[in-house]
C-alpha atoms as a PDB file:
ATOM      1  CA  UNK A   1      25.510   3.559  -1.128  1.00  0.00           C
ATOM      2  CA  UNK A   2      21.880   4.484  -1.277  1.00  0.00           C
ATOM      3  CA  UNK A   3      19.096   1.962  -2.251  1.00  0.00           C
ATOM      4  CA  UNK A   4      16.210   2.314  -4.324  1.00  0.00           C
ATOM      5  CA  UNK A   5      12.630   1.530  -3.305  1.00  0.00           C
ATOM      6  CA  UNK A   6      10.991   0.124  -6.837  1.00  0.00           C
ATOM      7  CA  UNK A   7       7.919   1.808  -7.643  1.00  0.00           C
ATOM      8  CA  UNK A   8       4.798  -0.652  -8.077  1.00  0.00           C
ATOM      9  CA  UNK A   9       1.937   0.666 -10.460  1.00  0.00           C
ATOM     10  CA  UNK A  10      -0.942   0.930  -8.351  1.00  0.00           C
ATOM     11  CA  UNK A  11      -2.816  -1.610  -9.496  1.00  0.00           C
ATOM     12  CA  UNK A  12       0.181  -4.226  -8.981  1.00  0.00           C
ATOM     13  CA  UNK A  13       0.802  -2.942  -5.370  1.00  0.00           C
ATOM     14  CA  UNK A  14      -3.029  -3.899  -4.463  1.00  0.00           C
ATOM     15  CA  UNK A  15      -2.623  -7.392  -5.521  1.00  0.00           C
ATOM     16  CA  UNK A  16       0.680  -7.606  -3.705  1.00  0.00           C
ATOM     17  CA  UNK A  17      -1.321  -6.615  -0.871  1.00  0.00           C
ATOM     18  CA  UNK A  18      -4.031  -8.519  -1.146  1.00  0.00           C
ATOM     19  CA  UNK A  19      -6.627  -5.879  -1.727  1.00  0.00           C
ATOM     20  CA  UNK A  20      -9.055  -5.949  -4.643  1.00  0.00           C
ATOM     21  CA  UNK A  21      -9.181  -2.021  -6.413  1.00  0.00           C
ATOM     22  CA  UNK A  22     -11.999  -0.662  -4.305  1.00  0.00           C
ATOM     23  CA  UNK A  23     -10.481  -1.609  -1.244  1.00  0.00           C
ATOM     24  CA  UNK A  24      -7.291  -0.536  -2.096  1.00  0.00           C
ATOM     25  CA  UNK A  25      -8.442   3.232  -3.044  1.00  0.00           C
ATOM     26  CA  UNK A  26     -10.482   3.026   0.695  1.00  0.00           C
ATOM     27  CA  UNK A  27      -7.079   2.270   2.251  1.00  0.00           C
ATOM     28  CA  UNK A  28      -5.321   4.969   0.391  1.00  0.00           C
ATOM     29  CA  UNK A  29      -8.374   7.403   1.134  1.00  0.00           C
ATOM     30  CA  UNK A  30      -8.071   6.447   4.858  1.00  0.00           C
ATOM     31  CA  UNK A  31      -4.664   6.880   4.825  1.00  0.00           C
ATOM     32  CA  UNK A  32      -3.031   3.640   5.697  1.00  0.00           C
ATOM     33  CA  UNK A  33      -1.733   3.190   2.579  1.00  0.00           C
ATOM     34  CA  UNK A  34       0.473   5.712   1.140  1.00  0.00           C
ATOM     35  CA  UNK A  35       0.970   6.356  -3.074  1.00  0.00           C
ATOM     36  CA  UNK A  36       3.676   8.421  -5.008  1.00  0.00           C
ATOM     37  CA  UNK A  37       2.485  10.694  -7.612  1.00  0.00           C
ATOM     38  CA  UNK A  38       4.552  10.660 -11.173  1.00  0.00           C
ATOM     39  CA  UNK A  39       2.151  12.874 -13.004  1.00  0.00           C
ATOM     40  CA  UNK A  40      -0.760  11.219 -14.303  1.00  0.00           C
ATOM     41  CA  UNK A  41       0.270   7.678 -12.843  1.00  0.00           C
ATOM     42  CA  UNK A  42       0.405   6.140  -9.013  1.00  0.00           C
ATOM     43  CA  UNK A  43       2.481   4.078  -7.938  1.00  0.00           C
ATOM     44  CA  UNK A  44       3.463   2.847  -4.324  1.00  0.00           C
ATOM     45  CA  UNK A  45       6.790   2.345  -2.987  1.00  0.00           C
ATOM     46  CA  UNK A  46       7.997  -1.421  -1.937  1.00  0.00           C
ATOM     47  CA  UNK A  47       8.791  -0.428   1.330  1.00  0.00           C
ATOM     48  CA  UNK A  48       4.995   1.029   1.761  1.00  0.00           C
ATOM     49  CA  UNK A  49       3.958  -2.060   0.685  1.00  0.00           C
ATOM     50  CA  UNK A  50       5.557  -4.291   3.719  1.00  0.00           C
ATOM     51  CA  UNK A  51       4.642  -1.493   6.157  1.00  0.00           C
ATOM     52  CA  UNK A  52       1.041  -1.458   5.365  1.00  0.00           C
ATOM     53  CA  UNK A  53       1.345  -5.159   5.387  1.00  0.00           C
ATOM     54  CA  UNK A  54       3.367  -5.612   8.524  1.00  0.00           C
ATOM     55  CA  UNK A  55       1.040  -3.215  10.422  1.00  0.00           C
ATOM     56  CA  UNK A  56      -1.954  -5.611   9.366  1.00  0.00           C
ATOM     57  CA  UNK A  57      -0.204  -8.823  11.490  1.00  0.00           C
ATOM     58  CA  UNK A  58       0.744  -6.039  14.236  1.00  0.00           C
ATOM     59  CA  UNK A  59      -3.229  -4.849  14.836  1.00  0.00           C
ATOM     60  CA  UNK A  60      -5.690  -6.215  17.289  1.00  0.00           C
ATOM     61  CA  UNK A  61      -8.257  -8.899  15.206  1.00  0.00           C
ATOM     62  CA  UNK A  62     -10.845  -7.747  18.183  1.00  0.00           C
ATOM     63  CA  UNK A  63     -10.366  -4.476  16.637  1.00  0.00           C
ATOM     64  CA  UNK A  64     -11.381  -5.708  13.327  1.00  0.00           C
ATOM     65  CA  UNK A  65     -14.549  -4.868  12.401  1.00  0.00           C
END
């Protein structure tokens, strides 16, 4: 049986995160943070979600910066 990742609009997905819009977009543009194209809309999978959150608790906070 195959599972579905739900699709969060983009805008959802950054709150779920915890990034405010302009982050967000940085993160996307830097590429830890991958979005799904339908079109015209963005959305980003759950499962991209917990990775890009997971890998946040997983870096060094002397790397931080």
């Amino acid at each position: 049986m195959t599972t579905i990742d739900r699709l969060y609009p983009i805008r959802e997905a950054f709150a779920l995160a915890g990034l405010r819009l302009t982050r967000g977009y940085q993160e996307v543009a830097a590429g830890r943070l991958r979005i799904v194209r339908n079109g015209r809309r963005s959305f980003v999978r759950a499962s991209e979600i917990q990775r890009y959150i997971d890998a946040l608790s997983d870096a060094d906070p002397r790397q931080a910066a």
